[in-house]
Protein backbone atom coordinates (compact mmCIF):
# COMPACT_ATOMS: atom_id res chain seq x y z
CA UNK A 1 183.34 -149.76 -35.55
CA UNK A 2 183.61 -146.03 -36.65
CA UNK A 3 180.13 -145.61 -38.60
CA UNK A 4 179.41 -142.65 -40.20
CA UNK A 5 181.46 -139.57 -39.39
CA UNK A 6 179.62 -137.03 -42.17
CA UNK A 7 177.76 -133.91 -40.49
CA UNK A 8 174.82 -131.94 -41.97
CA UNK A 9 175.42 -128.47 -42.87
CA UNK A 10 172.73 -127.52 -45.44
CA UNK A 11 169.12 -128.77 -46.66
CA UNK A 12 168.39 -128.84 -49.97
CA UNK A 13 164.92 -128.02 -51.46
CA UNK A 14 163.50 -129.59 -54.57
CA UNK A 15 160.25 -128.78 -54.41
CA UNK A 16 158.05 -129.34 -57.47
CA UNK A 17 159.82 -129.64 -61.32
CA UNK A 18 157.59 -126.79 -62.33
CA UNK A 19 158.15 -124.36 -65.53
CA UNK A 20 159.81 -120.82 -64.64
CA UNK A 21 156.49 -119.13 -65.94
CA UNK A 22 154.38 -121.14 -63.18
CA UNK A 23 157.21 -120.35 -60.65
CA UNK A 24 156.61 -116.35 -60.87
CA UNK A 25 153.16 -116.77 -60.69
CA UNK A 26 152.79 -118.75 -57.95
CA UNK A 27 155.67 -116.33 -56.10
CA UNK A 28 152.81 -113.60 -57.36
CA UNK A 29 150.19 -115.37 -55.57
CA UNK A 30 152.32 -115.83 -52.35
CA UNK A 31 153.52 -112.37 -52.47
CA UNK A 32 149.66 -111.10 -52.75
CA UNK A 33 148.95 -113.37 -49.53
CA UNK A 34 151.67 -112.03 -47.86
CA UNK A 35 150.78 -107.96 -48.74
CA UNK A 36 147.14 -108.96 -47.93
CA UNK A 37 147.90 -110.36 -44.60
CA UNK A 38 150.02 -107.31 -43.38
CA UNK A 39 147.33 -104.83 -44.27
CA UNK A 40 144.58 -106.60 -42.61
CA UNK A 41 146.67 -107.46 -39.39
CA UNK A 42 148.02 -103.35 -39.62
CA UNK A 43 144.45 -102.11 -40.18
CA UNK A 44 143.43 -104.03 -36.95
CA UNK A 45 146.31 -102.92 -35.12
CA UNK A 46 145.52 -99.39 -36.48
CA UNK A 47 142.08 -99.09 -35.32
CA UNK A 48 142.98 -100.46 -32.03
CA UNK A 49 145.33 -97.93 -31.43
CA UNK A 50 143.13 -94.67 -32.83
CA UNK A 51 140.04 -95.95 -31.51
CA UNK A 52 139.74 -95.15 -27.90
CA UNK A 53 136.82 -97.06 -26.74
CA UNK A 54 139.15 -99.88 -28.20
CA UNK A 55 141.84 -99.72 -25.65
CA UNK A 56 140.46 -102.44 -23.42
CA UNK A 57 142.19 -105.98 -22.22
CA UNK A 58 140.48 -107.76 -24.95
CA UNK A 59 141.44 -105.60 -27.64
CA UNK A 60 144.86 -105.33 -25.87
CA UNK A 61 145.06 -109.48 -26.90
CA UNK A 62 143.60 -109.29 -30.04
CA UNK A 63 146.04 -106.54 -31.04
CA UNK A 64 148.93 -109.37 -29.59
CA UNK A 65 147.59 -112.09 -31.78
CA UNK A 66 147.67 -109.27 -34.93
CA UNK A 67 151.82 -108.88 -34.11
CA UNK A 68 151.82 -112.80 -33.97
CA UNK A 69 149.92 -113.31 -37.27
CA UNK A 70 152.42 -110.44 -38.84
CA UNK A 71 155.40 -112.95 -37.33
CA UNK A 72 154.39 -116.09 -38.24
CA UNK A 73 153.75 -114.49 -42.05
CA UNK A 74 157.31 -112.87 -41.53
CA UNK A 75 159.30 -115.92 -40.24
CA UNK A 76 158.81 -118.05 -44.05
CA UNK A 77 160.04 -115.06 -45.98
CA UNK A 78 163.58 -117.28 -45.94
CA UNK A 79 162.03 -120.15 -47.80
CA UNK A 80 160.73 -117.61 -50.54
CA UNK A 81 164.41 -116.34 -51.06
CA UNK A 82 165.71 -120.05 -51.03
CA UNK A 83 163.22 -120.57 -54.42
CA UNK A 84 164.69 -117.52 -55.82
CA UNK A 85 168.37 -118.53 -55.32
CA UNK A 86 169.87 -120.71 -57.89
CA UNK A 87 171.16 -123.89 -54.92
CA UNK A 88 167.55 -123.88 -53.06
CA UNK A 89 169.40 -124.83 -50.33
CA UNK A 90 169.42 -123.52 -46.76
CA UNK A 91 171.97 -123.97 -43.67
CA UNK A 92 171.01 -125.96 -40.38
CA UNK A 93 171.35 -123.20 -38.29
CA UNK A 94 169.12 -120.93 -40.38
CA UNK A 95 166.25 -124.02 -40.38
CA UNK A 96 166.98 -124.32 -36.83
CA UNK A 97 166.50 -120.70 -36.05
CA UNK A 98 163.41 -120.72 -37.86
CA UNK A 99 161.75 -123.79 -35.91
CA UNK A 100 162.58 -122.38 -32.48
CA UNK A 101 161.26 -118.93 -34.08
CA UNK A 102 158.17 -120.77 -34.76
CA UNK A 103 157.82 -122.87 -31.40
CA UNK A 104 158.08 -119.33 -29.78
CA UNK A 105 155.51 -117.64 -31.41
CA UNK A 106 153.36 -120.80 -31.38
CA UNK A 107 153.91 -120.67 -27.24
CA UNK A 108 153.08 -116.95 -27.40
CA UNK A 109 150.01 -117.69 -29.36
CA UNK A 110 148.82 -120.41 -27.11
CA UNK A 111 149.22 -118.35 -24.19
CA UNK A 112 147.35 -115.34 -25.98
CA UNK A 113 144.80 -117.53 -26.48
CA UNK A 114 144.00 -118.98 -22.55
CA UNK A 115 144.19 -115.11 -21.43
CA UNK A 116 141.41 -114.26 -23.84
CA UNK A 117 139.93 -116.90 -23.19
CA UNK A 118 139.70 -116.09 -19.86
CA UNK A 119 139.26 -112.01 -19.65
CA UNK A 120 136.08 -113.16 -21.96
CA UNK A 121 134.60 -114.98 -18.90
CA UNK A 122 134.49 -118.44 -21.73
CA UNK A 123 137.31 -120.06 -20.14
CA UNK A 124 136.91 -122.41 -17.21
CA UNK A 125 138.15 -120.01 -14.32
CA UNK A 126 134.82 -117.70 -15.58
CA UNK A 127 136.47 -114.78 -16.01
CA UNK A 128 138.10 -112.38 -13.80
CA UNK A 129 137.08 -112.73 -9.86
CA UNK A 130 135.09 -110.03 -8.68
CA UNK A 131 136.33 -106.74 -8.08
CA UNK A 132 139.44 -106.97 -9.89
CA UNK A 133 138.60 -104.86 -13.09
């Protein structure tokens, strides 16, 4: 019994059978989510970094999550090219570069998360012990 000897090199996306005029605008809409997440992720990252009573372990993390929120936003750009391309399709290594990409920063996140969590004293260990800040 051979079975099926065919290998998977590319994903195709349909998507929705939508008209090209609803296509732009919705890549407008996107594209304004996009823009409007960098600039409030930068701003944050920007008045962290001018403000000096900012530079603190908390604001340290929250700067961290600003970089991951920028990354996550970053990391989908591909599928908005793949709608603008004629074959919507993509390869399997590209999808699974972008899922590992994505299980990364989701780890990274997580992470971010418990040690904020935990400089903030709302985490179960109660914050830091004494007389180690």
């Amino acid at each position: 019994m051979e079975g099926n000897q065919s290998w998977i090199t590319e994903f195709i996306l349909v998507g929705f059978q939508l008209s090209e005029d609803i296509e732009v605008l919705l890549f407008c809409i996107f594209s304004l989510f996009y823009i409007f997440n960098l600039l409030a992720n930068g701003m944050i990252l920007g008045l962290i970094w001018l403000d000096l009573r900012l530079h603190s372990p908390m604001y340290f993390l929250l700067s961290h999550l600003a970089i991951i929120d920028i990354c996550y936003a970053s990391s989908n750009l591909q599928l908005d090219g793949i709608f603008s391309c004629p074959s919507r399709s993509t390869s399997l290594a590209q999808c699974g570069m972008t899922r590992r990409f994505l299980t990364i920063l989701s780890l990274w996140r997580e992470w971010t998360m418990g040690i904020t969590s935990w400089l903030s004293g709302d985490g179960l260990s109660g914050g830091f012990p004494s007389g180690m800040i």
